[in-house]
N, C-alpha and C. Protein backbone atom coordinates (compact mmCIF):
# COMPACT_ATOMS: atom_id res chain seq x y z
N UNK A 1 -65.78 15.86 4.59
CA UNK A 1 -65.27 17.21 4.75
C UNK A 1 -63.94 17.19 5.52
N UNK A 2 -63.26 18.13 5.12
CA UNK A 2 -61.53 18.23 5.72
C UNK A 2 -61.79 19.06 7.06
N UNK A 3 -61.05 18.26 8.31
CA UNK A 3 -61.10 19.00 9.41
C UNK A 3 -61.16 20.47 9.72
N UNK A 4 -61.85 21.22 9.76
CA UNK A 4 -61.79 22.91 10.06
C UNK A 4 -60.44 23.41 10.75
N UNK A 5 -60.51 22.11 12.51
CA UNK A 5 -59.39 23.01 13.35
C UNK A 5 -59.03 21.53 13.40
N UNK A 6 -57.34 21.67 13.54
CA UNK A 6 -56.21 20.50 13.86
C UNK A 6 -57.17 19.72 15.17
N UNK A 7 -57.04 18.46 15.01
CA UNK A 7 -57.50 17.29 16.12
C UNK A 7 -56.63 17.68 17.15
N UNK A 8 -55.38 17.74 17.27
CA UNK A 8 -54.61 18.33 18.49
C UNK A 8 -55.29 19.68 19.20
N UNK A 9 -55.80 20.71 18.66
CA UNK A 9 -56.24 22.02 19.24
C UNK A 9 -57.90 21.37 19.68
N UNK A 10 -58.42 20.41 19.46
CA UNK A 10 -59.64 19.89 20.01
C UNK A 10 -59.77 19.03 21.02
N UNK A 11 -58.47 18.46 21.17
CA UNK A 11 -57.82 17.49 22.56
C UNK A 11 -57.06 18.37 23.99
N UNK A 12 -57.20 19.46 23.12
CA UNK A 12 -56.33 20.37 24.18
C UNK A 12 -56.63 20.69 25.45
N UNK A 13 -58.00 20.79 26.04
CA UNK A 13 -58.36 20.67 27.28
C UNK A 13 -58.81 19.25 28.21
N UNK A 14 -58.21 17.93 26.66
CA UNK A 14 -58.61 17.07 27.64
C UNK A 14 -57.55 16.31 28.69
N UNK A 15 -57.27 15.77 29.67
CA UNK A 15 -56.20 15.43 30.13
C UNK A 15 -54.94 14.11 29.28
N UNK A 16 -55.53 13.94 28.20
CA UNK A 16 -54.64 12.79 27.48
C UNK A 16 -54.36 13.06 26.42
N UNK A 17 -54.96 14.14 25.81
CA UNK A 17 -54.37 14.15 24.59
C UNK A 17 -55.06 13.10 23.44
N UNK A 18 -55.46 12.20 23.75
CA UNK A 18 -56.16 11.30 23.05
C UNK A 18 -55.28 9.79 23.29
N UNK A 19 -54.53 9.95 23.91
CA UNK A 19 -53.14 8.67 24.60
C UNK A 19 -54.14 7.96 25.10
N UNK A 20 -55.16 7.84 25.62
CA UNK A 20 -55.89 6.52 26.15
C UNK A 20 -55.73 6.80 27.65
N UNK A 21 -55.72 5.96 28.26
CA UNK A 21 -55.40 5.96 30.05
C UNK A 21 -53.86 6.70 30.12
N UNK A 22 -53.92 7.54 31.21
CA UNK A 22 -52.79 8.23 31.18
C UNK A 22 -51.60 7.62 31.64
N UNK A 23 -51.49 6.52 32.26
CA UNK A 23 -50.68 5.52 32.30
C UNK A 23 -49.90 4.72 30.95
N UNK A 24 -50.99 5.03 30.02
CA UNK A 24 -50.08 4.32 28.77
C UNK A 24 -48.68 5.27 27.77
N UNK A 25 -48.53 6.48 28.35
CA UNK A 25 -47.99 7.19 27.22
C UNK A 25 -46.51 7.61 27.89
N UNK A 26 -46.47 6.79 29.16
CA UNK A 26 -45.18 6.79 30.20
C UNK A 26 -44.02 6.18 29.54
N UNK A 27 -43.80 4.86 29.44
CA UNK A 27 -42.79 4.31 28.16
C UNK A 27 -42.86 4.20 26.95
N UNK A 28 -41.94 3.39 26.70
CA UNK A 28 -42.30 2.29 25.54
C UNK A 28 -42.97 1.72 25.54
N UNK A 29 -43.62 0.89 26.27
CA UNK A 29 -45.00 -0.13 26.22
C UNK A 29 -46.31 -0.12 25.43
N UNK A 30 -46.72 1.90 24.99
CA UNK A 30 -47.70 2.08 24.60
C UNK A 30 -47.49 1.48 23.11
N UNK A 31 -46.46 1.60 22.67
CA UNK A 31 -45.79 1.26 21.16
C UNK A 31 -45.30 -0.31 20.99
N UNK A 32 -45.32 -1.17 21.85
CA UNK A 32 -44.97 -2.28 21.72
C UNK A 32 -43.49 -2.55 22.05
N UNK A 33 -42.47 -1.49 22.40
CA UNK A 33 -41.15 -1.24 22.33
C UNK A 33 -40.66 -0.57 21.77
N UNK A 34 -39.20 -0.12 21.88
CA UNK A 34 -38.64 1.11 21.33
C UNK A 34 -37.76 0.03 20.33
N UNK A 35 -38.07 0.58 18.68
CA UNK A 35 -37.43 0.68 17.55
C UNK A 35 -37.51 -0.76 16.97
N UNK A 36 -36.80 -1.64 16.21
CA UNK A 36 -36.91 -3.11 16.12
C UNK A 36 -37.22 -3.41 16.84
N UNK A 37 -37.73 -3.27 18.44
CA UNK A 37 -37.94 -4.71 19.71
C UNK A 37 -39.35 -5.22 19.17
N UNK A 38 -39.64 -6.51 18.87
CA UNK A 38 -40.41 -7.08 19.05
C UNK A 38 -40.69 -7.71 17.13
N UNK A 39 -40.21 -7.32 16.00
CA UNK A 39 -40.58 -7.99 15.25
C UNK A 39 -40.15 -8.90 14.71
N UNK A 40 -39.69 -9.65 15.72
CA UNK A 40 -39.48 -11.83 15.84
C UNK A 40 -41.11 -11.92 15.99
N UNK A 41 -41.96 -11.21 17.07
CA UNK A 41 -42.59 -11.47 18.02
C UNK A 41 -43.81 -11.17 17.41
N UNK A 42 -44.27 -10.03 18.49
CA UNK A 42 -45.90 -9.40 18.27
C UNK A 42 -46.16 -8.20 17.43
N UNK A 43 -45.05 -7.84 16.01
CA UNK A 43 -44.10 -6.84 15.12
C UNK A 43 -44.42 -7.62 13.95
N UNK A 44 -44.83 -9.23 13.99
CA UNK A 44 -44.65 -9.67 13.03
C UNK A 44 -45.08 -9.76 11.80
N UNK A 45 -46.22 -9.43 11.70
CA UNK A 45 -47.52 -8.96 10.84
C UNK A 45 -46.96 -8.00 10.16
N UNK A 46 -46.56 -6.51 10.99
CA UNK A 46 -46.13 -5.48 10.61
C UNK A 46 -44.97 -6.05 9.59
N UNK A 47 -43.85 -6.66 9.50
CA UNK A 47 -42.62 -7.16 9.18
C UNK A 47 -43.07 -7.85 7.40
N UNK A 48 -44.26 -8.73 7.91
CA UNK A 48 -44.53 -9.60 6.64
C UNK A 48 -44.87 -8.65 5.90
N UNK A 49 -46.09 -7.52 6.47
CA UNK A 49 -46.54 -6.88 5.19
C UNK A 49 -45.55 -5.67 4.69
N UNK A 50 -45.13 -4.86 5.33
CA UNK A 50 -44.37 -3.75 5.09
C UNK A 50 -42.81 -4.04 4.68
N UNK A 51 -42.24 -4.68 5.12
CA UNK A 51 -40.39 -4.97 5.22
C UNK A 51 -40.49 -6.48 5.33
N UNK A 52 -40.40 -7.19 4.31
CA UNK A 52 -40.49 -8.35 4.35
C UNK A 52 -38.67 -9.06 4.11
N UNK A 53 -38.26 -8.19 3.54
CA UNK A 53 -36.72 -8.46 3.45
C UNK A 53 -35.91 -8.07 4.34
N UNK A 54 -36.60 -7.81 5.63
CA UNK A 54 -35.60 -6.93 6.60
C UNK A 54 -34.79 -8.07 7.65
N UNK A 55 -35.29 -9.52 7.39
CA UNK A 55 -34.55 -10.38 8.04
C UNK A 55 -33.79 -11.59 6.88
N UNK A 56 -32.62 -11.74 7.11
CA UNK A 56 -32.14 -12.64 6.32
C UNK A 56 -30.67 -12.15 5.78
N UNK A 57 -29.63 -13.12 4.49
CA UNK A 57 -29.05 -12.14 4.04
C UNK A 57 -29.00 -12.76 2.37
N UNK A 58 -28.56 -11.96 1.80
CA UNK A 58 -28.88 -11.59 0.27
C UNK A 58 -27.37 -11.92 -0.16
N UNK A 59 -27.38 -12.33 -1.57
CA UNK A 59 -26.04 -12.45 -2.21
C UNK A 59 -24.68 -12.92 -1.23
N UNK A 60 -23.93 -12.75 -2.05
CA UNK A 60 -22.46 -12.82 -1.35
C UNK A 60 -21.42 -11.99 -1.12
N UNK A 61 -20.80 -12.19 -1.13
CA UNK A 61 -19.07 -11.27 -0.56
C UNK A 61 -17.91 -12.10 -1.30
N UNK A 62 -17.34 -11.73 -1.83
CA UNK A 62 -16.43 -12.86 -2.73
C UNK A 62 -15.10 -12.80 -1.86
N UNK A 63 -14.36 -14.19 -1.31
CA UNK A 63 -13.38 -13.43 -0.40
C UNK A 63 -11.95 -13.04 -1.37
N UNK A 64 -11.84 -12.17 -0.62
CA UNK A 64 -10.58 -10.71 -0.70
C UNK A 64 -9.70 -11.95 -1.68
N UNK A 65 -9.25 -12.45 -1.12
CA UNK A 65 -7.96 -13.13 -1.59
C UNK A 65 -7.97 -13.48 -2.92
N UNK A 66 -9.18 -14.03 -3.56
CA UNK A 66 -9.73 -14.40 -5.07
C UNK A 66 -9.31 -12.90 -5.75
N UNK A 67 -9.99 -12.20 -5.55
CA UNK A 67 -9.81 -10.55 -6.01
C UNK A 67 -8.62 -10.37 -6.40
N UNK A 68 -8.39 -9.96 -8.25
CA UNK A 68 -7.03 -9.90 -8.32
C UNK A 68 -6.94 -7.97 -8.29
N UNK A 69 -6.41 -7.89 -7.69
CA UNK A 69 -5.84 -6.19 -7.07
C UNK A 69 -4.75 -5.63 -8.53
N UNK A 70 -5.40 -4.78 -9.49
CA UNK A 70 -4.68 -4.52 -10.00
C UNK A 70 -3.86 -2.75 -9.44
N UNK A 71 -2.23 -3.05 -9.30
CA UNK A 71 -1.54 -1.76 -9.34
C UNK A 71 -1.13 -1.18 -10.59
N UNK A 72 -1.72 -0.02 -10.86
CA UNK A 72 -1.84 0.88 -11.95
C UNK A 72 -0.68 1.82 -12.17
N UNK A 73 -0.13 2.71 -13.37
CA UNK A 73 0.61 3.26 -12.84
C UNK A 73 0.26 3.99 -14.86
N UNK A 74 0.34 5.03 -14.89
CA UNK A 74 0.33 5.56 -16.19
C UNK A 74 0.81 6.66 -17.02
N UNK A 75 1.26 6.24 -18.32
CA UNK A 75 2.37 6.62 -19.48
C UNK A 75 2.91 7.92 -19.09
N UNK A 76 1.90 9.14 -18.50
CA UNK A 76 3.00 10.36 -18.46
C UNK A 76 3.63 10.34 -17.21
N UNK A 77 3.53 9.34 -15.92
CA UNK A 77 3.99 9.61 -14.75
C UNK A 77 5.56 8.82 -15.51
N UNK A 78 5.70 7.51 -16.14
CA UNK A 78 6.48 6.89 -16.83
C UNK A 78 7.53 8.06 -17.76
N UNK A 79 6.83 8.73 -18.32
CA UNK A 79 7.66 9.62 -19.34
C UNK A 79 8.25 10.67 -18.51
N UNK A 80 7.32 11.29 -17.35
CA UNK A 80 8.52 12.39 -16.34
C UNK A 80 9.28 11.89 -15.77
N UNK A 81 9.72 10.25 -14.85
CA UNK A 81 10.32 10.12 -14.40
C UNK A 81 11.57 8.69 -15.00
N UNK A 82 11.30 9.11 -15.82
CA UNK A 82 12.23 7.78 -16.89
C UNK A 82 13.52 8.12 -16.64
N UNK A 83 13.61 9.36 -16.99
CA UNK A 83 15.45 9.69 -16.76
C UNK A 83 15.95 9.49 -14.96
N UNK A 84 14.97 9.68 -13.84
CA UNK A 84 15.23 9.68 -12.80
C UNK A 84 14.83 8.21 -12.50
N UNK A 85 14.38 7.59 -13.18
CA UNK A 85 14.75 5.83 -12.74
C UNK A 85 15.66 5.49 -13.43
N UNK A 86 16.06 6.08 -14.14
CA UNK A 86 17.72 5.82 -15.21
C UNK A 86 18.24 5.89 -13.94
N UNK A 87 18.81 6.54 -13.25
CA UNK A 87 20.17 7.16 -12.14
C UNK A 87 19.44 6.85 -10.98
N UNK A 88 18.55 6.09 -10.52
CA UNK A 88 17.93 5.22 -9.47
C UNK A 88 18.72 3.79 -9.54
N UNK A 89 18.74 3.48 -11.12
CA UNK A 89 18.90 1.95 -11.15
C UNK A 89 17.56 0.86 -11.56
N UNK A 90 16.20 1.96 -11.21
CA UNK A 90 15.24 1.11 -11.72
C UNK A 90 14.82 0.87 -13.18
N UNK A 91 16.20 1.53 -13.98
CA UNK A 91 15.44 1.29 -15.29
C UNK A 91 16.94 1.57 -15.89
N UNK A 92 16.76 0.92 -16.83
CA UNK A 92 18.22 0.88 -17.93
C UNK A 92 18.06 1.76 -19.32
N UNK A 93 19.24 1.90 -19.73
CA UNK A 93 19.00 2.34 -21.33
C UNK A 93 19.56 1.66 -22.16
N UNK A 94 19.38 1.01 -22.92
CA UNK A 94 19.63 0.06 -23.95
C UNK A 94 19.36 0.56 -26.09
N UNK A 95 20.25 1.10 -26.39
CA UNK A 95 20.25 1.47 -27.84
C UNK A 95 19.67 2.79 -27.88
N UNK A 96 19.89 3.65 -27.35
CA UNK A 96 18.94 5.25 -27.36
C UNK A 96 17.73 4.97 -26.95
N UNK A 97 17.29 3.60 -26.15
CA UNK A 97 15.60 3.94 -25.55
C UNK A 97 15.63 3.27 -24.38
N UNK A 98 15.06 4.00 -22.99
CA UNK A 98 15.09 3.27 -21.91
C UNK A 98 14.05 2.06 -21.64
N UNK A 99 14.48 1.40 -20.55
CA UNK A 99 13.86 -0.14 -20.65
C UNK A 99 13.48 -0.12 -19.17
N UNK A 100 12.00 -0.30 -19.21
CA UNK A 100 11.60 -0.02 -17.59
C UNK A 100 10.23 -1.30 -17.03
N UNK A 101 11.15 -1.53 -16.20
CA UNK A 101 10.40 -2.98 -16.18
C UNK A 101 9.50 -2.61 -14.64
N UNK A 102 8.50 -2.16 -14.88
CA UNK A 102 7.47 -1.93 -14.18
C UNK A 102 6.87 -2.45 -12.72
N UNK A 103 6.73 -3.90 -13.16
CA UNK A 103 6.96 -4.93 -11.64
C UNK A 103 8.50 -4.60 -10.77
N UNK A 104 9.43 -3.93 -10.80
CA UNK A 104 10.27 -3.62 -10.14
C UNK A 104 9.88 -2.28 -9.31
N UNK A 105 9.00 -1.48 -9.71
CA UNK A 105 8.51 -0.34 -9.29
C UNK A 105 7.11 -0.63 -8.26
N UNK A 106 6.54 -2.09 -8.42
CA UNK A 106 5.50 -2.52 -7.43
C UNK A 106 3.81 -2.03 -8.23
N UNK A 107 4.24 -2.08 -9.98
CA UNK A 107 3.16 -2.28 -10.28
C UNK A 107 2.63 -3.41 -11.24
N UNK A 108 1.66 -3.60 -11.97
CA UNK A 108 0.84 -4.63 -12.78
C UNK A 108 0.68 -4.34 -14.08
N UNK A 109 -0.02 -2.98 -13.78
CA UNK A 109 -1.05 -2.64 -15.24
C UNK A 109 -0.52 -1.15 -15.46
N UNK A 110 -0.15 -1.22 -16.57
CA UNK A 110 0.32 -0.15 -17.63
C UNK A 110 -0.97 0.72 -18.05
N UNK A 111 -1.30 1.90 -17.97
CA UNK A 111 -2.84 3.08 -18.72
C UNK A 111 -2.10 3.87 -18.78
N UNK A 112 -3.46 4.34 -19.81
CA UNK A 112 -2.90 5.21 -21.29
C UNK A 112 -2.78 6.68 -20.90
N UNK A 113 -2.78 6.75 -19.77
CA UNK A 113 -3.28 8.73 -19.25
C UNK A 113 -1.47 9.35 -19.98
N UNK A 114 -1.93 10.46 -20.94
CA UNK A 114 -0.97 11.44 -20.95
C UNK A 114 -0.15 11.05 -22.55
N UNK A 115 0.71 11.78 -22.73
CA UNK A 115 1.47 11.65 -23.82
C UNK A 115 3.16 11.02 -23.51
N UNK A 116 3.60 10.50 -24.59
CA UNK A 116 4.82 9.90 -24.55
C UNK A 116 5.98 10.85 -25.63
N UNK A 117 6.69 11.24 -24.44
CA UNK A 117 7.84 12.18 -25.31
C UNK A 117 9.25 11.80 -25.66
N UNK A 118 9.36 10.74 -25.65
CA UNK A 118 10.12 9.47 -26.07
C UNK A 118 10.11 7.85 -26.09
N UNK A 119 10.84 7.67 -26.95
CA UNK A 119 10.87 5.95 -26.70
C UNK A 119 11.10 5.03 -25.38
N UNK A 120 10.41 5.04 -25.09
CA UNK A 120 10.20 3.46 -24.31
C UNK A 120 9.96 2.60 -24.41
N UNK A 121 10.84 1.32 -24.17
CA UNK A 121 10.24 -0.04 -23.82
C UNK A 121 10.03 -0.46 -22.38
N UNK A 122 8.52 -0.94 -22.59
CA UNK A 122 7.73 -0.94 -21.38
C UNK A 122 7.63 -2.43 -20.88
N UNK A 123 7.89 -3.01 -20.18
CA UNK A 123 7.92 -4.84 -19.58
C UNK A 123 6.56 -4.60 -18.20
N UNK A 124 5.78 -5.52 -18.57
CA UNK A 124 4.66 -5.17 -17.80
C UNK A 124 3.88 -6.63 -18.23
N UNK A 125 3.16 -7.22 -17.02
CA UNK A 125 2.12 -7.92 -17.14
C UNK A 125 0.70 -7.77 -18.43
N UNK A 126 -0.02 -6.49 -17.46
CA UNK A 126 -0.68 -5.70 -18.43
C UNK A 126 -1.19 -4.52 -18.75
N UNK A 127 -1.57 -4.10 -20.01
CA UNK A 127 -1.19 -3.03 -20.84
C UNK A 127 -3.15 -2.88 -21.37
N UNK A 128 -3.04 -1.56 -21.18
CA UNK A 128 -5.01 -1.15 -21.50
C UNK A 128 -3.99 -0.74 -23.30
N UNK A 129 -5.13 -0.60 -23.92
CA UNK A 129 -5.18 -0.76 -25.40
C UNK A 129 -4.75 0.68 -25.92
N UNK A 130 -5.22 1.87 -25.00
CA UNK A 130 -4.75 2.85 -25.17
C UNK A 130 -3.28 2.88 -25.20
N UNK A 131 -2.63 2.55 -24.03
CA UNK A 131 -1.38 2.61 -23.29
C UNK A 131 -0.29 1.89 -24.58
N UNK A 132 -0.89 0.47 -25.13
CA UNK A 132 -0.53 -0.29 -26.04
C UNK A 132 -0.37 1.17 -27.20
N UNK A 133 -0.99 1.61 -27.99
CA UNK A 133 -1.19 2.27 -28.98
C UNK A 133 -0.14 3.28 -28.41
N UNK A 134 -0.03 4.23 -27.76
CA UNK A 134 0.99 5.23 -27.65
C UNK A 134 2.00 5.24 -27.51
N UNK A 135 2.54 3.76 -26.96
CA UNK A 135 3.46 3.35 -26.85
C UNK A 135 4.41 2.85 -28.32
N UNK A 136 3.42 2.38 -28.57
CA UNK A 136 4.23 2.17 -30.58
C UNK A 136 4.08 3.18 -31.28
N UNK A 137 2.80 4.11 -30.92
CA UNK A 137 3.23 5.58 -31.68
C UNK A 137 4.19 6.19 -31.28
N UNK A 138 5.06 5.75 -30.30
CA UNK A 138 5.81 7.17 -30.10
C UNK A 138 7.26 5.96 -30.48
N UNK A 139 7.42 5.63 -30.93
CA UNK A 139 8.53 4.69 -31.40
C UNK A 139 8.49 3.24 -30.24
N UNK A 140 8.25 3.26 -29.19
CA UNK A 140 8.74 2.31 -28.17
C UNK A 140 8.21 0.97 -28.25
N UNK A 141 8.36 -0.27 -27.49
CA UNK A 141 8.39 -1.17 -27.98
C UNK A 141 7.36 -1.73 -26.09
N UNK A 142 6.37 -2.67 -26.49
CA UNK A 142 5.24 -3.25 -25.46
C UNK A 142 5.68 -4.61 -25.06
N UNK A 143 6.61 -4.98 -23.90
CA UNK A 143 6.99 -6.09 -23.53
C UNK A 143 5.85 -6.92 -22.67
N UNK A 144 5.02 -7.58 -22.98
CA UNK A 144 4.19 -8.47 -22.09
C UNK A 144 5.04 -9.57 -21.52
N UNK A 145 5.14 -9.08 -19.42
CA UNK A 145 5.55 -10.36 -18.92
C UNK A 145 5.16 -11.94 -18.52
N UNK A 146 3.57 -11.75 -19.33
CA UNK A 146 3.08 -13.07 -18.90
C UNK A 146 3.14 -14.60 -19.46
């Protein structure tokens, strides 16, 4: 049968509460320690059966430096500011189509975001497949620097 009245409202006139000797419910001690302390120790049981992975470490971290960091940069930011890297110097015009060599601007990788409202030739490491395609649809020409 399910308790009638809460176990707390039946402890209520006794002096402990059900804590045992009233000395035990003063620190941490009654608990073995406050939070992780103790499961190297007398925790350990608890540790094997419940959180058995909570000591150790798992997988790896690949270091930073291996990681090749690609800088992105894409087709419509290229198409608004083409004429203003014309008269910068960062980009030339050569036969009615400008020529914009990308690694001079501090990037890598050429994407496809946006539309192309003229010819460009684009000089770039690398180029997503989209970026490739809009670029020859719109007349311009895909220079790979590698």
């Amino acid at each position: 049968m399910i308790r009638k009245s809460r176990k707390i409202n039946k402890l209520r006139g006794s002096r402990t509460n059900g804590g045992g000797c009233s000395k035990m419910r003063r620190g941490a001690g009654h608990r073995g320690g406050r939070g992780n302390a103790g499961l190297h120790k007398h925790m350990w049981s608890w540790v094997v059966k419940y959180d058995p992975q909570h000591f150790g470490k798992y997988g790896f971290k690949r270091p930073q430096k291996t990681v090749f960091k690609f800088q992105t940069v894409n087709l419509d930011f290229l198409d608004e500011k083409a004429q203003e890297l014309v008269k910068n110097g960062q980009a030339t015009e050569e036969g009615g189509k400008i020529v914009i060599d990308v690694t001079e601007m501090g990037y890598n990788k050429v994407l496809g975001r946006g539309k192309l409202s003229q010819s460009l030739v684009i000089k770039s490491p690398l180029f997503s497949e989209s970026a490739r395609r809009k670029i020859e649809e719109a007349g311009g020409e895909v220079v790979n620097l590698s």
